[in-house]
PDB file of N, CA and C in Angstrom:
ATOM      1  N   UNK A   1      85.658  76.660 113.267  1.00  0.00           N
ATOM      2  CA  UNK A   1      84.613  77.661 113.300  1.00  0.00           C
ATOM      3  C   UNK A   1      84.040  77.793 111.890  1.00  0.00           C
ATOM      4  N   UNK A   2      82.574  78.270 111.835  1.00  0.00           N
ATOM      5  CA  UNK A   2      81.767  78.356 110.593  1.00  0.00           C
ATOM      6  C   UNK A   2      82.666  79.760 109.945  1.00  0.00           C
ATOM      7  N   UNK A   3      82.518  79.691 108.631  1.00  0.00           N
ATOM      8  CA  UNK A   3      83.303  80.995 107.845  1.00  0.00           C
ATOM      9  C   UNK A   3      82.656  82.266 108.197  1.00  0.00           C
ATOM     10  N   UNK A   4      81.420  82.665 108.515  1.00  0.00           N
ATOM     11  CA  UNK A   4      80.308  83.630 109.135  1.00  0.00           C
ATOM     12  C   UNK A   4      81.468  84.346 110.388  1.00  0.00           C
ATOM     13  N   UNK A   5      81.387  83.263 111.469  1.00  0.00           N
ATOM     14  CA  UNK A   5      82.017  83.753 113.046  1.00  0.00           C
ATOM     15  C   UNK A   5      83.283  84.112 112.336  1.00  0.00           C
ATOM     16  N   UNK A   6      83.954  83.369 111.478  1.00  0.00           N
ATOM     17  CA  UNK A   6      85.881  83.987 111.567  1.00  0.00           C
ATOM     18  C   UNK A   6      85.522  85.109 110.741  1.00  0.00           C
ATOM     19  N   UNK A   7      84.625  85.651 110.287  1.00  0.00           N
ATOM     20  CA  UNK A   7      84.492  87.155 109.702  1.00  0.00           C
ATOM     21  C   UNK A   7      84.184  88.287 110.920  1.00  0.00           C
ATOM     22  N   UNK A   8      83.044  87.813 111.815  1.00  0.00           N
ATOM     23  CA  UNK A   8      82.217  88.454 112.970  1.00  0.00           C
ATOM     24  C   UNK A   8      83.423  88.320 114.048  1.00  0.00           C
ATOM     25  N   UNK A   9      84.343  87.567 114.127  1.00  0.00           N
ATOM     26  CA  UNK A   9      85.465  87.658 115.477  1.00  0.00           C
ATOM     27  C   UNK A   9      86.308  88.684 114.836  1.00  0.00           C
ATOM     28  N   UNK A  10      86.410  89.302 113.633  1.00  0.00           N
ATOM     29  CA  UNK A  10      87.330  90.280 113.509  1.00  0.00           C
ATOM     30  C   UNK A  10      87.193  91.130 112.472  1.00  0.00           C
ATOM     31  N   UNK A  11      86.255  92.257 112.343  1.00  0.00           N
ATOM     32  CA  UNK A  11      85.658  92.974 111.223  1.00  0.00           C
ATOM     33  C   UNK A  11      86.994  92.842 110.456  1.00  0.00           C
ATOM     34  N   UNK A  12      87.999  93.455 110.616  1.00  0.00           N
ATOM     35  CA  UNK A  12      89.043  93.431 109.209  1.00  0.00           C
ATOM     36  C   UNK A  12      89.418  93.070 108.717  1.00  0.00           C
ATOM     37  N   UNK A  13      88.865  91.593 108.837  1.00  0.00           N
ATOM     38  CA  UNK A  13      89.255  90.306 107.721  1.00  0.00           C
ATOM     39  C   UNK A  13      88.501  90.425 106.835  1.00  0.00           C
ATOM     40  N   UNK A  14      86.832  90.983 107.154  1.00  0.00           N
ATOM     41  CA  UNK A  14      86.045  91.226 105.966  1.00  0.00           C
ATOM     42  C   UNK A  14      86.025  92.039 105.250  1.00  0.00           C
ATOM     43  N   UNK A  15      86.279  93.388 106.021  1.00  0.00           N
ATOM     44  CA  UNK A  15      86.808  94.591 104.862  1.00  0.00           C
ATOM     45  C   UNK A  15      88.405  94.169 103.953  1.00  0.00           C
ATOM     46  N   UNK A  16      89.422  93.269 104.507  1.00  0.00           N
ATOM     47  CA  UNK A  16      89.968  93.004 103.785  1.00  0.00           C
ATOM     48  C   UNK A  16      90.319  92.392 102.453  1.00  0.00           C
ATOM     49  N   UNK A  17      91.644  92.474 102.147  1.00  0.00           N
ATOM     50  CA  UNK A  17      91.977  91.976 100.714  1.00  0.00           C
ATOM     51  C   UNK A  17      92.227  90.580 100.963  1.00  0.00           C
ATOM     52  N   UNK A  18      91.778  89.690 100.063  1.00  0.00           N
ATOM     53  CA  UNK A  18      91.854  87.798 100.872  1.00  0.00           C
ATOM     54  C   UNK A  18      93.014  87.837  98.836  1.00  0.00           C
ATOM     55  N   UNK A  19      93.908  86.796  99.531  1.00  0.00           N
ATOM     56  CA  UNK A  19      94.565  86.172  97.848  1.00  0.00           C
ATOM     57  C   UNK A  19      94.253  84.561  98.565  1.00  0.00           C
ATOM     58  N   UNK A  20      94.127  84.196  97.524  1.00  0.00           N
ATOM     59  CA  UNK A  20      93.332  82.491  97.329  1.00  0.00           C
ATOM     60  C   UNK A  20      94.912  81.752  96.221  1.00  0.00           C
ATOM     61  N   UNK A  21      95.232  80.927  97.519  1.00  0.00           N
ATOM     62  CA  UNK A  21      96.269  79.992  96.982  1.00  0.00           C
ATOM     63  C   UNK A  21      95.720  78.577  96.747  1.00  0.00           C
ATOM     64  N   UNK A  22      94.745  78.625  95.648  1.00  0.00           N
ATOM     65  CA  UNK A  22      94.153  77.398  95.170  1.00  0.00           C
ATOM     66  C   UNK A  22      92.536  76.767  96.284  1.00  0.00           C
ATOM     67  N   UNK A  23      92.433  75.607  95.483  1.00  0.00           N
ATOM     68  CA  UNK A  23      91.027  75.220  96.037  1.00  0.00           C
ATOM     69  C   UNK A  23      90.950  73.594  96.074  1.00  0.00           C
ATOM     70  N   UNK A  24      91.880  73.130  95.724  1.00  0.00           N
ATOM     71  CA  UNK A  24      91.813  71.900  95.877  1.00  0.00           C
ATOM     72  C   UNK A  24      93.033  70.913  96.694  1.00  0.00           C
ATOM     73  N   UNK A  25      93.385  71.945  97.737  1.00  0.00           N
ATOM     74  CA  UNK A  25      93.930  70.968  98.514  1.00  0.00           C
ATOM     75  C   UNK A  25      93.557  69.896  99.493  1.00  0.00           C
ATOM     76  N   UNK A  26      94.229  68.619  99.780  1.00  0.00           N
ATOM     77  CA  UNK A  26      93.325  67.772 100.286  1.00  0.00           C
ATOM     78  C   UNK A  26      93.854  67.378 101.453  1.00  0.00           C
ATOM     79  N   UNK A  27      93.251  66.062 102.115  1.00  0.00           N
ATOM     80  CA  UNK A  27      93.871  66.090 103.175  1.00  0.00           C
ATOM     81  C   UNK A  27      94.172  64.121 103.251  1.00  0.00           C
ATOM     82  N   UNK A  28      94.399  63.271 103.831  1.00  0.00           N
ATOM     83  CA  UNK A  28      94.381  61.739 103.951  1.00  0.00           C
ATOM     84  C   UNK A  28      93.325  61.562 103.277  1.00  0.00           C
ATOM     85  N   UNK A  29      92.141  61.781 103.732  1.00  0.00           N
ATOM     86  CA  UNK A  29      90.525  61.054 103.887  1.00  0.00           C
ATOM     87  C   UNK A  29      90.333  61.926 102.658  1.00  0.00           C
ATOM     88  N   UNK A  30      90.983  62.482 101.631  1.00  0.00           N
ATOM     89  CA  UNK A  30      90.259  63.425 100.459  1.00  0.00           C
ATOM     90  C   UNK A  30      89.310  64.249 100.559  1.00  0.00           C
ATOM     91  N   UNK A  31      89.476  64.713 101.870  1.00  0.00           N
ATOM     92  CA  UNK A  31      88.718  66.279 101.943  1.00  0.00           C
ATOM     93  C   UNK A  31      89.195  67.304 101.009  1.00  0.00           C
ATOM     94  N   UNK A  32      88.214  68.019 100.054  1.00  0.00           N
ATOM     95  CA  UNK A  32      89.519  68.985  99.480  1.00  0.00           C
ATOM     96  C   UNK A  32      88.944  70.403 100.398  1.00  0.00           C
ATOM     97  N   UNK A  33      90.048  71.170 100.191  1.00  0.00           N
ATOM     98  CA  UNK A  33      90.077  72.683 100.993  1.00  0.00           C
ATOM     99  C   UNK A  33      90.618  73.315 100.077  1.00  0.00           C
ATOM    100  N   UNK A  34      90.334  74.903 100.258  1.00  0.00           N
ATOM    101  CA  UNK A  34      90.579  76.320  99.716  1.00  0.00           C
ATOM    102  C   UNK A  34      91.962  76.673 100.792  1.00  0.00           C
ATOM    103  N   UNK A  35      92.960  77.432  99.873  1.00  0.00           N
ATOM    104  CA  UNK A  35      93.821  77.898 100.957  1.00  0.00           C
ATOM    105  C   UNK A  35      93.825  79.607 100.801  1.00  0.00           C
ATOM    106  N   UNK A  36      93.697  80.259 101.751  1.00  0.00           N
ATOM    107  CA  UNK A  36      93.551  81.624 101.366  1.00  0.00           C
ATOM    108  C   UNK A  36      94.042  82.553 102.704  1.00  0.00           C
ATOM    109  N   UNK A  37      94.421  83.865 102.252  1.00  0.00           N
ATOM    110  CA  UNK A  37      95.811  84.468 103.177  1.00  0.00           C
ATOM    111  C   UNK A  37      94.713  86.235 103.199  1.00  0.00           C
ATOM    112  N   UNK A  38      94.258  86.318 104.224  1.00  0.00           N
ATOM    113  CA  UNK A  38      94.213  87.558 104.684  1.00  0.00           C
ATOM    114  C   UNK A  38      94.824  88.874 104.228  1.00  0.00           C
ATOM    115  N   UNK A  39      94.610  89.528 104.188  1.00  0.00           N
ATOM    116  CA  UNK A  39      96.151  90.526 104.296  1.00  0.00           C
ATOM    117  C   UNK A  39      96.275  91.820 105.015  1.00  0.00           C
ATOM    118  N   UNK A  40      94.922  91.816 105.942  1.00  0.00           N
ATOM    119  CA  UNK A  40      94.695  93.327 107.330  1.00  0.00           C
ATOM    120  C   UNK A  40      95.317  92.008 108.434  1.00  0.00           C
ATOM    121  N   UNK A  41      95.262  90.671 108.522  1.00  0.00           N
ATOM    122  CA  UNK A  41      95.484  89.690 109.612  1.00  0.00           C
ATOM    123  C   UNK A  41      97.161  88.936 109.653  1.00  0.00           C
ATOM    124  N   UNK A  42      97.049  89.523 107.976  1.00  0.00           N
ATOM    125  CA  UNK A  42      98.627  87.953 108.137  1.00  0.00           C
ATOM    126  C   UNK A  42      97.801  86.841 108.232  1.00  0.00           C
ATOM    127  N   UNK A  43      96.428  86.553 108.367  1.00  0.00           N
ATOM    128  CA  UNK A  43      96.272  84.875 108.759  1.00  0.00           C
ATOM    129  C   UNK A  43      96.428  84.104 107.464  1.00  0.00           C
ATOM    130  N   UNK A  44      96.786  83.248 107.621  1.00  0.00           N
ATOM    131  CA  UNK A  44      96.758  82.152 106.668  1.00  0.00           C
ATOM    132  C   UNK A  44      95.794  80.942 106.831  1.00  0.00           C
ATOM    133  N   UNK A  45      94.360  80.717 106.007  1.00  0.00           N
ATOM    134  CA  UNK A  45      93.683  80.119 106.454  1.00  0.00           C
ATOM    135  C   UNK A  45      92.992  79.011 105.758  1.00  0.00           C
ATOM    136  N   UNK A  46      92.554  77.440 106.259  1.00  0.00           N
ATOM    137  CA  UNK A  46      91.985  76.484 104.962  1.00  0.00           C
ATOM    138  C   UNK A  46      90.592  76.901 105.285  1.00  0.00           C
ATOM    139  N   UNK A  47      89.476  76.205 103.899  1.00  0.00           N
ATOM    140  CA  UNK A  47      88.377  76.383 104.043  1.00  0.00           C
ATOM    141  C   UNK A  47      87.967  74.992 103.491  1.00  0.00           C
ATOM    142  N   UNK A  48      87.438  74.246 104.307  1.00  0.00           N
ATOM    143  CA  UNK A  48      86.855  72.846 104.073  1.00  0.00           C
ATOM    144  C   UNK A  48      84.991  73.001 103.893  1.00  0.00           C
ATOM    145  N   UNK A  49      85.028  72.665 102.360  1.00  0.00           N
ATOM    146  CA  UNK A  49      83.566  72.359 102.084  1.00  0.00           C
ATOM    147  C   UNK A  49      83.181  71.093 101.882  1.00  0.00           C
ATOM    148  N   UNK A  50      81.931  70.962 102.834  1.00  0.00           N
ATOM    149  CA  UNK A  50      81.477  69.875 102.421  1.00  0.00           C
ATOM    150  C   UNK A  50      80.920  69.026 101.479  1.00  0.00           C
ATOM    151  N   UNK A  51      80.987  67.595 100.987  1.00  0.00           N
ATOM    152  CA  UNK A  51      80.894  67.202  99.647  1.00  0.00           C
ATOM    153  C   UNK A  51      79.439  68.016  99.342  1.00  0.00           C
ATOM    154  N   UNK A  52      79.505  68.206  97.932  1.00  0.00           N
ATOM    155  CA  UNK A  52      78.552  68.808  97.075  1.00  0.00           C
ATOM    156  C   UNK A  52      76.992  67.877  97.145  1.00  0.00           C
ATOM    157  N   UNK A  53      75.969  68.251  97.376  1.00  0.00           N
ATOM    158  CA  UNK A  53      74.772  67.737  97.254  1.00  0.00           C
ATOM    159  C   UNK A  53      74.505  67.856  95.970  1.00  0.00           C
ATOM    160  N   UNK A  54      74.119  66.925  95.403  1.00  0.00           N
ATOM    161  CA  UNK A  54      73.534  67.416  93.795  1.00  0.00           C
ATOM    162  C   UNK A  54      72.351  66.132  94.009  1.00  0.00           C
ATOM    163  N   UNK A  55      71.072  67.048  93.118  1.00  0.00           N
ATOM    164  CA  UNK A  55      69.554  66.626  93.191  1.00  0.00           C
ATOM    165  C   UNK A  55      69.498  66.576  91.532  1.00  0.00           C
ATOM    166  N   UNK A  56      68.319  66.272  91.676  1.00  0.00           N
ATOM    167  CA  UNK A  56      67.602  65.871  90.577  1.00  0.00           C
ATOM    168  C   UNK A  56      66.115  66.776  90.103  1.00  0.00           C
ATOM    169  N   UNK A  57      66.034  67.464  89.243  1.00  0.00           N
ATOM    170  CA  UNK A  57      64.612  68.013  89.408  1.00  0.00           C
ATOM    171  C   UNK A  57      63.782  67.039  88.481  1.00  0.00           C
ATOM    172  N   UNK A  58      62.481  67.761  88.584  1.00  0.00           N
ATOM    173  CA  UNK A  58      61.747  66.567  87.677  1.00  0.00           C
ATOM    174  C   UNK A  58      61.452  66.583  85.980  1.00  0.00           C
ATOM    175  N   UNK A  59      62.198  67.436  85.624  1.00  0.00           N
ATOM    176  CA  UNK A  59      62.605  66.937  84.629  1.00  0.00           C
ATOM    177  C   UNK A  59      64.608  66.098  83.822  1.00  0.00           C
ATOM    178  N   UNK A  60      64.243  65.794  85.043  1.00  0.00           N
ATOM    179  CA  UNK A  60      65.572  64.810  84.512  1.00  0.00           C
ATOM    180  C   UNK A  60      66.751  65.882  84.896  1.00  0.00           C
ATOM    181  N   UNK A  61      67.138  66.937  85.025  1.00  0.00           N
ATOM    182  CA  UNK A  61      68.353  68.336  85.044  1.00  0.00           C
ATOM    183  C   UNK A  61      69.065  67.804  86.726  1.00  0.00           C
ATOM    184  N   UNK A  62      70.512  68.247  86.560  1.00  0.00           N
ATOM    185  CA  UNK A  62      70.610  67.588  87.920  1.00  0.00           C
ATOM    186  C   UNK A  62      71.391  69.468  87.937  1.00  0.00           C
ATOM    187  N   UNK A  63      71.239  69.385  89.427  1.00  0.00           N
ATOM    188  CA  UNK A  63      71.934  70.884  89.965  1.00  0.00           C
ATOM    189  C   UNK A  63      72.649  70.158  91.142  1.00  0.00           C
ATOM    190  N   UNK A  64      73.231  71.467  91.666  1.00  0.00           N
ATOM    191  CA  UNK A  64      73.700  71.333  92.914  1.00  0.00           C
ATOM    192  C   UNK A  64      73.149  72.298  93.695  1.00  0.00           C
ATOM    193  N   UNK A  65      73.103  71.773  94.624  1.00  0.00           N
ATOM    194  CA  UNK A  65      72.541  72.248  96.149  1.00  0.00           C
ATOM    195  C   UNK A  65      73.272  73.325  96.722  1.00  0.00           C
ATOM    196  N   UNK A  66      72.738  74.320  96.769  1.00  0.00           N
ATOM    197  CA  UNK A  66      73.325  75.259  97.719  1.00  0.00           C
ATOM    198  C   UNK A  66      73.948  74.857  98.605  1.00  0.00           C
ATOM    199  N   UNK A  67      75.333  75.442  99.499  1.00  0.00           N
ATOM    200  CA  UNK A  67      75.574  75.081 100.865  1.00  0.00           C
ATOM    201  C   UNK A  67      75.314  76.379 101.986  1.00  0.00           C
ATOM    202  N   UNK A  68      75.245  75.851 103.151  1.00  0.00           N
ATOM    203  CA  UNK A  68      74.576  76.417 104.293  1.00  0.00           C
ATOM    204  C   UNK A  68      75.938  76.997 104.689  1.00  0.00           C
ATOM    205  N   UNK A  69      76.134  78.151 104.828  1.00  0.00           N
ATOM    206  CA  UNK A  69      77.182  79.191 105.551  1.00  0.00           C
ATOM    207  C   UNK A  69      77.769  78.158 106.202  1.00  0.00           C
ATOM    208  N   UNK A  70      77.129  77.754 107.507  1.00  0.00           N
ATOM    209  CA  UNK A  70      77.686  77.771 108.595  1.00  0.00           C
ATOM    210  C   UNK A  70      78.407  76.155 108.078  1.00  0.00           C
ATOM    211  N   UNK A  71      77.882  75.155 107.187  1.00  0.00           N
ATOM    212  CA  UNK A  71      78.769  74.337 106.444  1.00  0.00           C
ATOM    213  C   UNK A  71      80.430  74.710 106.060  1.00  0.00           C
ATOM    214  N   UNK A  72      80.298  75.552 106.030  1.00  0.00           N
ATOM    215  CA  UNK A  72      82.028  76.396 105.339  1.00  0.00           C
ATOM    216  C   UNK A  72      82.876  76.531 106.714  1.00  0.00           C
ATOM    217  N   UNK A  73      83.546  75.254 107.176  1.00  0.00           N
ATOM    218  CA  UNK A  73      84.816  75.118 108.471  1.00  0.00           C
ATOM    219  C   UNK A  73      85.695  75.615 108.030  1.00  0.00           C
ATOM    220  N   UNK A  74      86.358  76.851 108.629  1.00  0.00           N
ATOM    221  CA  UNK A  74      87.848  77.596 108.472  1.00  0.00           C
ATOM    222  C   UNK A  74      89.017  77.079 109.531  1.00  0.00           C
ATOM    223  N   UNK A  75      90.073  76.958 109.167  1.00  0.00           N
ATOM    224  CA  UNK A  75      90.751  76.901 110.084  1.00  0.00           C
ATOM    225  C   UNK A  75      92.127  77.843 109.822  1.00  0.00           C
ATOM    226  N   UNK A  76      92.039  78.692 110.981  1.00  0.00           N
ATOM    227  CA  UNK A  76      93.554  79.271 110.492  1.00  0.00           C
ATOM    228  C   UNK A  76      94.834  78.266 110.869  1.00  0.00           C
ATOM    229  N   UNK A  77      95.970  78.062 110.260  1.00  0.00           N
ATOM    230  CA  UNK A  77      96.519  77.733 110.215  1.00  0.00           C
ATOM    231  C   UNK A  77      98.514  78.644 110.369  1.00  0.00           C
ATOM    232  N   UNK A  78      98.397  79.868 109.771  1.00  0.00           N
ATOM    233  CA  UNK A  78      99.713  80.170 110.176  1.00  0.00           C
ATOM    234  C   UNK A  78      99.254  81.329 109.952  1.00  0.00           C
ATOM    235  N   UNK A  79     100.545  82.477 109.898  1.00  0.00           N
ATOM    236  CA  UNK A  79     100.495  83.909 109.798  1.00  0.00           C
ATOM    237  C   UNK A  79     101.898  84.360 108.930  1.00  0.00           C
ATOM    238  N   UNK A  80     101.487  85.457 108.048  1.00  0.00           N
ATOM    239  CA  UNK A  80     102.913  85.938 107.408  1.00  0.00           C
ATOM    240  C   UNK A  80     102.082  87.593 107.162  1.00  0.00           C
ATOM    241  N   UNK A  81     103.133  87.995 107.711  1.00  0.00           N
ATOM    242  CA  UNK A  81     103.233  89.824 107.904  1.00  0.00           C
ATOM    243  C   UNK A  81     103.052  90.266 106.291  1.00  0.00           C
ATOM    244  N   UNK A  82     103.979  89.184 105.325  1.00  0.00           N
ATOM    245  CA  UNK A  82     103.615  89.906 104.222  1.00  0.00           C
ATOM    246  C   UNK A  82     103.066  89.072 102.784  1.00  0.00           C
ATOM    247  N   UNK A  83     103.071  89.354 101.846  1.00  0.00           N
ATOM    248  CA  UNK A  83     102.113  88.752 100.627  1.00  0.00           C
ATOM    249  C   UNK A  83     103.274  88.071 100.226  1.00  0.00           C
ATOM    250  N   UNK A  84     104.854  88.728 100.043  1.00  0.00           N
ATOM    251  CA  UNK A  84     105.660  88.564  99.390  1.00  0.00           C
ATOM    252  C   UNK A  84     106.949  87.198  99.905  1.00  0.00           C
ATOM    253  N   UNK A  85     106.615  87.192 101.474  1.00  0.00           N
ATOM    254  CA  UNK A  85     107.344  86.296 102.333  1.00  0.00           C
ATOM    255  C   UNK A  85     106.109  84.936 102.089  1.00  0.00           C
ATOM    256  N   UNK A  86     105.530  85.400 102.075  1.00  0.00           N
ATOM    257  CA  UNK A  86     104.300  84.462 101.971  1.00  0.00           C
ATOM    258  C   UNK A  86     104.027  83.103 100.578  1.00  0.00           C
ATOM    259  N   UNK A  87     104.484  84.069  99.353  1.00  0.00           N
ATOM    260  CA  UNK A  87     104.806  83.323  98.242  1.00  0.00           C
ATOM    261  C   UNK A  87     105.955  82.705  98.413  1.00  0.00           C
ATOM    262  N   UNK A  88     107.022  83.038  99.230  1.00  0.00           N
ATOM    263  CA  UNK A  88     108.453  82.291  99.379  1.00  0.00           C
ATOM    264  C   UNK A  88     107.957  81.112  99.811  1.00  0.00           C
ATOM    265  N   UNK A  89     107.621  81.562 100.970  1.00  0.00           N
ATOM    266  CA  UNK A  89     107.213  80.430 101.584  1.00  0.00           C
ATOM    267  C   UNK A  89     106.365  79.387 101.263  1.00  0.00           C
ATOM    268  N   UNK A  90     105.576  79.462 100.117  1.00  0.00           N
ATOM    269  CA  UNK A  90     104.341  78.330  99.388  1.00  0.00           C
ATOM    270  C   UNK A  90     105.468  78.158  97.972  1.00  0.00           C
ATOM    271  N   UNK A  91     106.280  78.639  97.677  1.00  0.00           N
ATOM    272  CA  UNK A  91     107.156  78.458  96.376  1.00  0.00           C
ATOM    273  C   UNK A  91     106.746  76.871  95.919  1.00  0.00           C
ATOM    274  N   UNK A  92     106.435  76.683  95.088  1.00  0.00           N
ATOM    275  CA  UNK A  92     105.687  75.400  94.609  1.00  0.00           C
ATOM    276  C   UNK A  92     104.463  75.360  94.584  1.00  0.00           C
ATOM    277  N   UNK A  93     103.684  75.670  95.206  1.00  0.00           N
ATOM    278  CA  UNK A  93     102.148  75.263  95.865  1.00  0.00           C
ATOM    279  C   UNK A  93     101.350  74.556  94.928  1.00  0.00           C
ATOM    280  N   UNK A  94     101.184  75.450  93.568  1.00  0.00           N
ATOM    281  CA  UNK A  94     100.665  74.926  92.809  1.00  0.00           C
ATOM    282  C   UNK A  94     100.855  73.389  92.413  1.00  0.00           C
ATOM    283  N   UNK A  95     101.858  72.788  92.333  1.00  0.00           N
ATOM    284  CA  UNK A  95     102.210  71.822  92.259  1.00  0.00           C
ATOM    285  C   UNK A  95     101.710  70.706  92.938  1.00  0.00           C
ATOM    286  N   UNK A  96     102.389  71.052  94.017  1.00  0.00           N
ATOM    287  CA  UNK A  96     101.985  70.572  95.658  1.00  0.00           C
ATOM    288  C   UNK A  96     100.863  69.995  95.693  1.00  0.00           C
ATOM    289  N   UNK A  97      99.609  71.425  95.544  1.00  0.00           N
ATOM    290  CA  UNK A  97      98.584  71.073  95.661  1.00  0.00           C
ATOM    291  C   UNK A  97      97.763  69.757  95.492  1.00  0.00           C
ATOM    292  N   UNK A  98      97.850  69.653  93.963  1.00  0.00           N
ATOM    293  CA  UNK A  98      97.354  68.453  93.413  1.00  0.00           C
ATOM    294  C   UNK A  98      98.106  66.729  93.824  1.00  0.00           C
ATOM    295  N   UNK A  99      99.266  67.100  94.760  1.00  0.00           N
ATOM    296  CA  UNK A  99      99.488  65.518  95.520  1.00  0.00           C
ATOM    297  C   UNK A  99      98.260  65.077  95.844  1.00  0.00           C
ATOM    298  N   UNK A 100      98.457  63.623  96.208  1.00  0.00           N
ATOM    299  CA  UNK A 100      97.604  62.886  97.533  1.00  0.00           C
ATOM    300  C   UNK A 100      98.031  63.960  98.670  1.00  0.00           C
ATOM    301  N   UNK A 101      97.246  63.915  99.528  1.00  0.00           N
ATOM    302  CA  UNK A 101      97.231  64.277 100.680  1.00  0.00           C
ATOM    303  C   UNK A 101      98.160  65.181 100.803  1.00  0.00           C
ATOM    304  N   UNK A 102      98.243  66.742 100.486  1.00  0.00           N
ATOM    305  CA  UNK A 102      98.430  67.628  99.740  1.00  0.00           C
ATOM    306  C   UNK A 102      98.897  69.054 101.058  1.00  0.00           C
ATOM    307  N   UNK A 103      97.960  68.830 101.949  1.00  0.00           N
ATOM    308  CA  UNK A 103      98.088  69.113 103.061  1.00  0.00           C
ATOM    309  C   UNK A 103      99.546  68.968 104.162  1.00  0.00           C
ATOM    310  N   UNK A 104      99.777  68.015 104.212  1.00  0.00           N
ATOM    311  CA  UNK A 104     101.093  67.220 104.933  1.00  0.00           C
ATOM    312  C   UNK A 104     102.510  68.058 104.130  1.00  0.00           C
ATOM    313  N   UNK A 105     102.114  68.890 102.884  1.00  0.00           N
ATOM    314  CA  UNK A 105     103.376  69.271 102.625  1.00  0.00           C
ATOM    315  C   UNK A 105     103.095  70.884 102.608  1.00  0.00           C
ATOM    316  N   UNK A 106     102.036  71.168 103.295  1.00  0.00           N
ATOM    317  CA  UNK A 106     101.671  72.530 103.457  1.00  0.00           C
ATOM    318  C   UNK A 106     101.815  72.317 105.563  1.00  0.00           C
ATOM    319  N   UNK A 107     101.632  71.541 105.812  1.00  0.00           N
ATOM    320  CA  UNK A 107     102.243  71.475 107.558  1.00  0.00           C
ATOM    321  C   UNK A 107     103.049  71.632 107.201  1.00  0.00           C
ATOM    322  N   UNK A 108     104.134  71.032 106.406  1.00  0.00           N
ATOM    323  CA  UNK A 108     106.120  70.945 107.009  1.00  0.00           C
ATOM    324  C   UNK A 108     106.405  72.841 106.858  1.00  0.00           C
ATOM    325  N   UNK A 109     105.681  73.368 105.843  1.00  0.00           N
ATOM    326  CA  UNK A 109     105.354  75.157 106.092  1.00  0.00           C
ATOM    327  C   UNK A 109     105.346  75.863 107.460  1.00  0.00           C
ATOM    328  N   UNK A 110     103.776  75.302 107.262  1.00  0.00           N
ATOM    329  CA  UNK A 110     103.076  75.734 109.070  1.00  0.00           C
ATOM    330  C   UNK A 110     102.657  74.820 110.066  1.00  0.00           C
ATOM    331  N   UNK A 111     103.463  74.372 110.552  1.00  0.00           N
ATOM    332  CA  UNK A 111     103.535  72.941 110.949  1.00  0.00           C
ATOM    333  C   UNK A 111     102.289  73.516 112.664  1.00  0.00           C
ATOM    334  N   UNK A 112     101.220  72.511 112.683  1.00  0.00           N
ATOM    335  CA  UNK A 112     100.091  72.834 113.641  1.00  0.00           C
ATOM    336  C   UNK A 112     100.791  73.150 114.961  1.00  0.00           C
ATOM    337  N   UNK A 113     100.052  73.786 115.648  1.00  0.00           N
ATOM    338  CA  UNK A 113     100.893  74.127 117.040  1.00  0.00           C
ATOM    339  C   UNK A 113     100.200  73.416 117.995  1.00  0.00           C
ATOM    340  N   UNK A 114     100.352  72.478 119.162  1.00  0.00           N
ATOM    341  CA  UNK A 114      99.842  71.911 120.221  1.00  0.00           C
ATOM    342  C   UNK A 114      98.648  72.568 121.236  1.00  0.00           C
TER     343      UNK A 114
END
């Protein structure tokens, strides 16, 4: 789902407090993702952006391109009741993060459900 709807399916994720466990986790194919934890939901959730557009204006300056909301794919992924079980449970992350495929050791965590 676009990051917009997982706000609009549940006002109290948006009035909530979000903690952001990094931004560059990746996945096989080097997608990188945001990992970030709710805290009115318990959700635990990635945020996959798509590669960066960067232009050119005409005088030679290069920018980057805005991205389009609905570009920003969330996926929740697990739940923890608290902030503090929550760090147990990522104990490393930072580390982690920056593997190859960075992801696969954040499943053996919250391993996907069928």
């Amino acid at each position: 789902m676009d990051i917009e709807s997982f706000y609009e399916q549940n006002e109290a994720r948006r009035e909530s407090a979000e903690f952001e466990f990094g931004s560059e986790w990746s996945d096989a194919s080097d997608n990188e993702y945001e990992l970030s934890w709710v805290e009115a939901t318990g959700e635990l959730y990635l945020m996959v952006e798509p590669d960066a557009v960067v232009n050119e204006d005409i005088f030679g300056d290069f920018y980057v391109q805005d991205e389009m909301i609905s570009d920003l794919t969330v996926v929740i992924i697990g739940k923890s009741p608290s902030l503090a079980g929550l760090e147990d449970t990522l104990r490393g992350w930072e580390d982690a993060m920056l593997e190859e495929n960075s992801l696969a050791w954040l499943y053996e965590r919250f391993p996907p459900t069928a």
